[in-house]
C-alpha atoms as a PDB file:
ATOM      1  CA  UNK A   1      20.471 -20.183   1.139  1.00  0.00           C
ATOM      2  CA  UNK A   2      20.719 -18.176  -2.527  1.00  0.00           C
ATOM      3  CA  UNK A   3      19.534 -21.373  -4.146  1.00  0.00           C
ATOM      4  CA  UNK A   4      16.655 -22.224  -1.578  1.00  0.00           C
ATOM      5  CA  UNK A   5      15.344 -18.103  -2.202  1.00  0.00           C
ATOM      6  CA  UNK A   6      16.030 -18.731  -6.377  1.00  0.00           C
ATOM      7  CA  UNK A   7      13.419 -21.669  -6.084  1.00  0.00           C
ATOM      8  CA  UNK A   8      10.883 -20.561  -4.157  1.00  0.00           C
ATOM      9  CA  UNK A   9      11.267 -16.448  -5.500  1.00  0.00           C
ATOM     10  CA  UNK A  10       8.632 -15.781  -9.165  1.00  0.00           C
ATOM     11  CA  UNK A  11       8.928 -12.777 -10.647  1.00  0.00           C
ATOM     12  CA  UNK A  12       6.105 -12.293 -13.041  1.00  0.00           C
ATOM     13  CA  UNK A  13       6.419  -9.332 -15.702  1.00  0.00           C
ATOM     14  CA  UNK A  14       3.072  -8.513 -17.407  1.00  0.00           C
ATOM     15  CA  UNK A  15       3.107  -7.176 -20.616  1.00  0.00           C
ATOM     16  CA  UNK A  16       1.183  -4.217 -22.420  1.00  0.00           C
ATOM     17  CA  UNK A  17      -2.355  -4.962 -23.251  1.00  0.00           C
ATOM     18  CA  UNK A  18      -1.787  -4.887 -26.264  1.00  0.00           C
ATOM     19  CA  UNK A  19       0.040  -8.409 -26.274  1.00  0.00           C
ATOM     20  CA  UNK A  20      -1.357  -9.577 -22.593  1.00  0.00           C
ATOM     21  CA  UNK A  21      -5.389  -8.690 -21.900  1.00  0.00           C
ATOM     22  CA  UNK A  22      -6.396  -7.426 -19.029  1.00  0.00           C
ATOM     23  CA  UNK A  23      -8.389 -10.539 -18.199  1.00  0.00           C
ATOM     24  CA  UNK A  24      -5.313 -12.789 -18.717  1.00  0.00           C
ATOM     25  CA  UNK A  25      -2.884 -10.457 -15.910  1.00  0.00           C
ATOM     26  CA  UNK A  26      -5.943 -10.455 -13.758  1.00  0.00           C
ATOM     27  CA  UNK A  27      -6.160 -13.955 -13.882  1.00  0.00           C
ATOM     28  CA  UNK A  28      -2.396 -14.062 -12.570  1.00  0.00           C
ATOM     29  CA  UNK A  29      -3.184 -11.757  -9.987  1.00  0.00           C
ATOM     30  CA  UNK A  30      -5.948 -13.455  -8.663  1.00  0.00           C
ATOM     31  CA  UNK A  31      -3.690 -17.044  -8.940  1.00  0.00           C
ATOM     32  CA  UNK A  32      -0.937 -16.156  -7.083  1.00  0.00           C
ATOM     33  CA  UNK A  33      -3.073 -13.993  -4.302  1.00  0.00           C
ATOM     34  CA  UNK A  34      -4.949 -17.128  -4.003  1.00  0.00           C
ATOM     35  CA  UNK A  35      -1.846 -19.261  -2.918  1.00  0.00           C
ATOM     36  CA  UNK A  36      -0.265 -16.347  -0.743  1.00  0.00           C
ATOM     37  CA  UNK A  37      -3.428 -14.968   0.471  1.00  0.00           C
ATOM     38  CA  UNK A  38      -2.932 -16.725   4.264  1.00  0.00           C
ATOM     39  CA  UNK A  39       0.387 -18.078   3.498  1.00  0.00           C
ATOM     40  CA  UNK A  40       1.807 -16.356   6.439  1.00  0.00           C
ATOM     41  CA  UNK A  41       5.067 -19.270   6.866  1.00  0.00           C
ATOM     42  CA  UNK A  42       5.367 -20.335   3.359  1.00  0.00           C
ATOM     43  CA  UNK A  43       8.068 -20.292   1.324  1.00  0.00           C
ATOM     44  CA  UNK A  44       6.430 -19.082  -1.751  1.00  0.00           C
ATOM     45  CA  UNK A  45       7.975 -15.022  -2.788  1.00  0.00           C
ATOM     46  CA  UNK A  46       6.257 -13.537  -5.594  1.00  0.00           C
ATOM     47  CA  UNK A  47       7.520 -10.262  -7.240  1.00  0.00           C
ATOM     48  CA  UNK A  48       4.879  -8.955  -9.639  1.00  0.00           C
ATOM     49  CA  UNK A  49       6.575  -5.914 -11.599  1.00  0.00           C
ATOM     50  CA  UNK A  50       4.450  -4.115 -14.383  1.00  0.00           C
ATOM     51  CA  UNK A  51       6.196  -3.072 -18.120  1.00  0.00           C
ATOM     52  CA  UNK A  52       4.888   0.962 -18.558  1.00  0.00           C
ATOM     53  CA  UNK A  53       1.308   1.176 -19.376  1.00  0.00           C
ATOM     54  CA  UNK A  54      -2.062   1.258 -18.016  1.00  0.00           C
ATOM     55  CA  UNK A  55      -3.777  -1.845 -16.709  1.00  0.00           C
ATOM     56  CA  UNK A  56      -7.726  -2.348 -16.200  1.00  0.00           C
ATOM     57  CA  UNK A  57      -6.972  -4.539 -13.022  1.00  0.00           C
ATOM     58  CA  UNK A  58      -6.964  -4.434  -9.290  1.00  0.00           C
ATOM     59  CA  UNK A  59      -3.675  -6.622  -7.817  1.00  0.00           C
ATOM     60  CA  UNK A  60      -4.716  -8.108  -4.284  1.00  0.00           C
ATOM     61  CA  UNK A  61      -1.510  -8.164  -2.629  1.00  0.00           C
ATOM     62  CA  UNK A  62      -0.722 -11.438   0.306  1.00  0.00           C
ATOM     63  CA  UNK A  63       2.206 -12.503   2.067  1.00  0.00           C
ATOM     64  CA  UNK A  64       5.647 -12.296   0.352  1.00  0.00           C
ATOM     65  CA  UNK A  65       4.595 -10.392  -2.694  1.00  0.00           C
ATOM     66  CA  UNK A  66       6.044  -7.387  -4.048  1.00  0.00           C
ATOM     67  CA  UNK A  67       4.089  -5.311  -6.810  1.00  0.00           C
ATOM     68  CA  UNK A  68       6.122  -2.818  -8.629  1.00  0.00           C
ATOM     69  CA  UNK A  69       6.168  -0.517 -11.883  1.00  0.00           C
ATOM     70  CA  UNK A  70       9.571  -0.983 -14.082  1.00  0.00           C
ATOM     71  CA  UNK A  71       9.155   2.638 -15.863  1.00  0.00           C
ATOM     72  CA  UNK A  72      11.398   5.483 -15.060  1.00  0.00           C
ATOM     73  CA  UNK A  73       9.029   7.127 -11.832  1.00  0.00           C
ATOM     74  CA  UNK A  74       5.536   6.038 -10.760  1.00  0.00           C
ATOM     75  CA  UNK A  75       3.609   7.887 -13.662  1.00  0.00           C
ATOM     76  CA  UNK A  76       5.038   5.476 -16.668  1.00  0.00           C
ATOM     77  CA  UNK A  77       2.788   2.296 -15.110  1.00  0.00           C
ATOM     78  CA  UNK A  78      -1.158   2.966 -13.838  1.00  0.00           C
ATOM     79  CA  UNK A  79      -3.571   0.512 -11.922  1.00  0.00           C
ATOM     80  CA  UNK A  80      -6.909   0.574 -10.898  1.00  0.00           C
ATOM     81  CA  UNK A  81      -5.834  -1.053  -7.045  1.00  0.00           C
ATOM     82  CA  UNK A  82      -3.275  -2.737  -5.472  1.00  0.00           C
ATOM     83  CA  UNK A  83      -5.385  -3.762  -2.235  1.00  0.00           C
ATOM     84  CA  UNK A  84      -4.599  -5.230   0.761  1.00  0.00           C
ATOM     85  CA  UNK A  85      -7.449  -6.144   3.073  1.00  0.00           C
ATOM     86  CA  UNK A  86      -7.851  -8.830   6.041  1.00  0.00           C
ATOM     87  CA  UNK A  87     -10.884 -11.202   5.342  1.00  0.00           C
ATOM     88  CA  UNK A  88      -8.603 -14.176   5.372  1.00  0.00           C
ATOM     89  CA  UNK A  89      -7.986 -13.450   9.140  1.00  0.00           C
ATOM     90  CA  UNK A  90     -11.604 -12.637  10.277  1.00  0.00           C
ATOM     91  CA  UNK A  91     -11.272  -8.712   9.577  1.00  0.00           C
ATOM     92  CA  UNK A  92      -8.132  -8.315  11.723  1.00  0.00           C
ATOM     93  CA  UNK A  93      -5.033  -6.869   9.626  1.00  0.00           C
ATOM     94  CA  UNK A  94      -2.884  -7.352  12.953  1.00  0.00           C
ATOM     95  CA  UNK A  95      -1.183  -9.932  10.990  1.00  0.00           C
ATOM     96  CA  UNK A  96      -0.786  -8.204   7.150  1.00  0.00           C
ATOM     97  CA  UNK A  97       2.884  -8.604   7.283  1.00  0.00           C
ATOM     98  CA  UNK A  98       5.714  -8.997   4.211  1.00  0.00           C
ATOM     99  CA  UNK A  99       4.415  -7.388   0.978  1.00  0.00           C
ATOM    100  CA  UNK A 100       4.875  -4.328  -0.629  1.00  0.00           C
ATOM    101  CA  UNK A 101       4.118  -1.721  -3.620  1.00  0.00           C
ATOM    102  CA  UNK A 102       6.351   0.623  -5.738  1.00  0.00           C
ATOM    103  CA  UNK A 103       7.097   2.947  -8.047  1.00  0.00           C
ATOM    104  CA  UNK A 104       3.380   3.117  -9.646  1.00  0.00           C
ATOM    105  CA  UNK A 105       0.098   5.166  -9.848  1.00  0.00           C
ATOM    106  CA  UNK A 106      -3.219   3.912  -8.776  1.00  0.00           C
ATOM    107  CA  UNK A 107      -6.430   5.404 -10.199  1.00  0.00           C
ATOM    108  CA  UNK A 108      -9.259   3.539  -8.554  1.00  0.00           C
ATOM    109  CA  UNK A 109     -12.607   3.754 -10.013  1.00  0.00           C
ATOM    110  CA  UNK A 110     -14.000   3.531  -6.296  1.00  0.00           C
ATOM    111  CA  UNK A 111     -12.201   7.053  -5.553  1.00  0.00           C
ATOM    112  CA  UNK A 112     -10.423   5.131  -2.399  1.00  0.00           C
ATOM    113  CA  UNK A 113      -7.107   1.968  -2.386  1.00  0.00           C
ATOM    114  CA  UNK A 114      -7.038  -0.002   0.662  1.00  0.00           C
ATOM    115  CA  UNK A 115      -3.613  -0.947   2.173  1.00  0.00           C
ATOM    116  CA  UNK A 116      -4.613  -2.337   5.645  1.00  0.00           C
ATOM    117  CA  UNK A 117      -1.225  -3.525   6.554  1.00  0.00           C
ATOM    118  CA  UNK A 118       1.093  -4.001   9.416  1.00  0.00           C
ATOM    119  CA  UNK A 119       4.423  -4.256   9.737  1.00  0.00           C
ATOM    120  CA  UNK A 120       7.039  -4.868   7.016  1.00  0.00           C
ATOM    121  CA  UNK A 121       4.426  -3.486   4.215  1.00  0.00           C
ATOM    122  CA  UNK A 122       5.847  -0.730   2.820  1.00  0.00           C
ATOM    123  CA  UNK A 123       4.267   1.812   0.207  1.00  0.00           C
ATOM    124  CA  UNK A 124       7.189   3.313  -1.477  1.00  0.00           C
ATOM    125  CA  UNK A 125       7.285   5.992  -4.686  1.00  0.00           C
ATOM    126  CA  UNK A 126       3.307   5.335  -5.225  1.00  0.00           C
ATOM    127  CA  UNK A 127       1.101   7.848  -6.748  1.00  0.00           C
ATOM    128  CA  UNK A 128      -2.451   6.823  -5.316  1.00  0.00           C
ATOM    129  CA  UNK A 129      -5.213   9.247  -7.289  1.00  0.00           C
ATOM    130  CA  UNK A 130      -7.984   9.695  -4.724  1.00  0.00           C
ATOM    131  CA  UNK A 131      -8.132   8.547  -1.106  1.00  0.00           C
ATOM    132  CA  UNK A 132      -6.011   5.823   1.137  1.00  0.00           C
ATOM    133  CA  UNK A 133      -7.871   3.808   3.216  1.00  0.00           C
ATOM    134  CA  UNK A 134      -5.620   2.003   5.535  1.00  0.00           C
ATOM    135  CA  UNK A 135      -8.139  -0.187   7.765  1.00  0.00           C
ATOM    136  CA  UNK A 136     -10.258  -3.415   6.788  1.00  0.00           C
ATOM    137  CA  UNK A 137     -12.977  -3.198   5.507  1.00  0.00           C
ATOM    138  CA  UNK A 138     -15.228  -3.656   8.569  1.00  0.00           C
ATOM    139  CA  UNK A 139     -13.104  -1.277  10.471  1.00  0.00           C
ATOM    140  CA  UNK A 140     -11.071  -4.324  12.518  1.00  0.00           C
ATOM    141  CA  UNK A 141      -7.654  -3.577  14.230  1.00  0.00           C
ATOM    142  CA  UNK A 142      -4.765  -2.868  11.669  1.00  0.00           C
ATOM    143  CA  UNK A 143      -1.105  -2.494  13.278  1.00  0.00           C
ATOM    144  CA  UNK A 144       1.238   0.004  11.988  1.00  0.00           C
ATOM    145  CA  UNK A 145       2.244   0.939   8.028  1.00  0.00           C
ATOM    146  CA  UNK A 146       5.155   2.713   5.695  1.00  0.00           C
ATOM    147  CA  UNK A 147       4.600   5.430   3.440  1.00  0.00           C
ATOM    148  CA  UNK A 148       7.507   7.489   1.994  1.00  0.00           C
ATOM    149  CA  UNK A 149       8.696   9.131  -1.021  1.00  0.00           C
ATOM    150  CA  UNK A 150       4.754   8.780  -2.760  1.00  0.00           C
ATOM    151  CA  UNK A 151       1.845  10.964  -3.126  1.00  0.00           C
ATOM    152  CA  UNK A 152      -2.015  10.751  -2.345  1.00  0.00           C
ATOM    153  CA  UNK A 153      -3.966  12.833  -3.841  1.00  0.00           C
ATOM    154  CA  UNK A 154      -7.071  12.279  -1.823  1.00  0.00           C
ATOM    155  CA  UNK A 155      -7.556  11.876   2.397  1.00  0.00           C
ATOM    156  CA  UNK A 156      -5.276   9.265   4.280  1.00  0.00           C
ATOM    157  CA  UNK A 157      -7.706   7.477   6.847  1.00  0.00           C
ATOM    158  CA  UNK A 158      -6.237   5.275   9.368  1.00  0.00           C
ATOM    159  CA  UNK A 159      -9.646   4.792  10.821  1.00  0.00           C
ATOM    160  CA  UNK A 160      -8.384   1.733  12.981  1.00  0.00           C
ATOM    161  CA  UNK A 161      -4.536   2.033  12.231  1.00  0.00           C
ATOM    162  CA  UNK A 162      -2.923   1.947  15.577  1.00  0.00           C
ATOM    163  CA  UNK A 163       0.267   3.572  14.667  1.00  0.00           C
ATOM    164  CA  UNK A 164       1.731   4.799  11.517  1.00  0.00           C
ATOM    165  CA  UNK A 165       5.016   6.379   9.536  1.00  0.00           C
ATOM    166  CA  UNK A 166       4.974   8.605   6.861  1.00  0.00           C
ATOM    167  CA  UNK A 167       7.941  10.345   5.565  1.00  0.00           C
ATOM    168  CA  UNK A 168       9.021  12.766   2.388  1.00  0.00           C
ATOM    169  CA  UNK A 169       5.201  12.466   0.882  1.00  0.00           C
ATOM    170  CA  UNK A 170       2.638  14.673  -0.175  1.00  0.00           C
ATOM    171  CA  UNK A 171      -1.241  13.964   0.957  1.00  0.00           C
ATOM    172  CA  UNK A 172      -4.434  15.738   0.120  1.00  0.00           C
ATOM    173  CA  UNK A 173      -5.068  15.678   3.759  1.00  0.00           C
ATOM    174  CA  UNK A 174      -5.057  13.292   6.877  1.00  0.00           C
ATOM    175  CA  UNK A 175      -8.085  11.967   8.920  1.00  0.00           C
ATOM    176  CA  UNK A 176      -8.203  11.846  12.744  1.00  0.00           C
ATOM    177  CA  UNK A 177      -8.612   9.167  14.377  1.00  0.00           C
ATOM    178  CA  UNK A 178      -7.497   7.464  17.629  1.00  0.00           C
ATOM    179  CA  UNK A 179      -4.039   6.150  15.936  1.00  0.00           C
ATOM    180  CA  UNK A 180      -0.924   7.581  16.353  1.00  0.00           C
ATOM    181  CA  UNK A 181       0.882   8.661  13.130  1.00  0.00           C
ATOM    182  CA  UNK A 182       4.011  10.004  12.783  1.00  0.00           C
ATOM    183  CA  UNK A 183       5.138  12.107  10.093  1.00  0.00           C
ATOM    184  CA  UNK A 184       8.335  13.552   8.593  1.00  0.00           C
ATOM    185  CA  UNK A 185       8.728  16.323   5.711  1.00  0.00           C
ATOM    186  CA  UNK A 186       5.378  16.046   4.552  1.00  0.00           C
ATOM    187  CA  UNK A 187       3.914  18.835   2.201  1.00  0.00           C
ATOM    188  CA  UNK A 188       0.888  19.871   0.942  1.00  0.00           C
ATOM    189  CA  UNK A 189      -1.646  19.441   3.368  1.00  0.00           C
ATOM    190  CA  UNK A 190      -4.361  21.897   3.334  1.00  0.00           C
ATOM    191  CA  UNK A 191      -4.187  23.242   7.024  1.00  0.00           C
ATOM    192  CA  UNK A 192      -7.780  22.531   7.371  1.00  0.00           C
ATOM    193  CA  UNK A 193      -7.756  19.057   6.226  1.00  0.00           C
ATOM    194  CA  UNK A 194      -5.430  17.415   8.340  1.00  0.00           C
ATOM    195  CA  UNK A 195      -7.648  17.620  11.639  1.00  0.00           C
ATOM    196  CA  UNK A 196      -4.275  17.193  13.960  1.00  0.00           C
ATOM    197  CA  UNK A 197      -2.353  19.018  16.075  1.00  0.00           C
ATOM    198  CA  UNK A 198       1.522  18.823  15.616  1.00  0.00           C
ATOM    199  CA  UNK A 199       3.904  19.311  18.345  1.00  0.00           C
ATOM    200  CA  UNK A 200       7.507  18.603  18.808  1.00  0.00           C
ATOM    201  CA  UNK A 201       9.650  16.406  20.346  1.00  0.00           C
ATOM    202  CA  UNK A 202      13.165  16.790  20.923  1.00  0.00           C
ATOM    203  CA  UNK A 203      13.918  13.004  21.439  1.00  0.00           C
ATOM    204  CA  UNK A 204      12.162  12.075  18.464  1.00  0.00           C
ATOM    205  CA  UNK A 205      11.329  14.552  16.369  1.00  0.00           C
ATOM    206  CA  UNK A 206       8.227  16.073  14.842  1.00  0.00           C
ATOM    207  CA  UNK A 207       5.167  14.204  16.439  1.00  0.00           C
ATOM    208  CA  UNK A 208       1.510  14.495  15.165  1.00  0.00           C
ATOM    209  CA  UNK A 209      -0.933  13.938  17.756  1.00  0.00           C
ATOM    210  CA  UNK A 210      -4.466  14.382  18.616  1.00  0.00           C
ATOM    211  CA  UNK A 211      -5.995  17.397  19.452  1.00  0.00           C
ATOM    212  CA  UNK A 212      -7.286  17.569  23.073  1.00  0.00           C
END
């Protein structure tokens, strides 16, 4: 089994600008999203880590591919996006399992990142500079996310989400909508913003839910 995952596992490192233009790691980006894009049962794993600096390019992220930052905490490696969206399945992110994102900030120009994921997609020690979008575009049905340990400086909106997890993050605020997020040791949320009611639960813990 080690040797079958050593084949089939890339790890590509970009370097600083400087030595690797933007257009070149885009290029890569766009190469290897091609291939994984709807590759839901290949065996194809792609790891796609970032040396510190601050890259002009947007990584869309498909099945079994992992986008990280190698610096000491998120703020040594920017990126304008690191997007996840669902046109290969007709709109429907249902299916957006196996990838993830780490230890990096992401400025996009468009004031908004989409991560329209389901299960087994984590978002872990991220920095996102604006807001989180985590639906399709086109609003189809998304099922279920990870956020913890990461920062969004903007609004989280679910939209279509139909259940998420956030834990140990801070977010500029939450938008209601009809999905059912929980969250744990969040901070920083004006009181205003976050448009839900939170209760408790002693089986399970804190539990944000709709107002009624």
């Amino acid at each position: 089994m080690r040797g079958r995952w050593s084949r089939a596992l890339t790890a590509s490192i970009a370097s600083d600008e400087r030595h690797n233009s933007a257009g070149s790691i885009q290029a890569q980006l766009d190469a290897v999203f091609a291939t994984q894009e709807s590759n839901q049962f290949g065996p194809q794993r792609y790891a796609l880590m970032f040396k510190p600096g601050t890259y002009a390019v947007n990584a869309n992220v498909g099945f079994y591919t992992s986008v990280g930052g190698l610096g000491k905490s998120p703020a040594e490696v920017t990126v304008q996006g690191v997007t996840v969206d669902a046109g290969w399945f007709g709109g429907n992110a249902t299916q957006n399992f196996w990838r993830s994102v780490e230890n990096l900030t992401i400025a996009p120009p468009s004031g908004f990142d989409r991560w329209a994921v389901a299960q087994a997609a984590p978002m872990r020690r991220v920095s996102v500079l604006g807001d989180l979008n985590l639906a399709p575009s086109g609003y189809g049905w998304a099922s279920g996310g990870y956020i913890a340990d990461s920062k969004v400086s903007g609004i989280v909106q679910p939209y279509s989400q139909q259940q998420w997890f956030t834990r140990d993050s801070q977010v500029g605020g939450w938008l209601a909508s009809a999905s059912t997020p929980r969250m744990k040791a969040i901070t920083e949320v004006p009181p205003m913003a976050i448009h839900l009611r939170v209760s408790s639960s002693r089986s399970s813990g804190p539990k944000v839910s709709m107002p009624t």
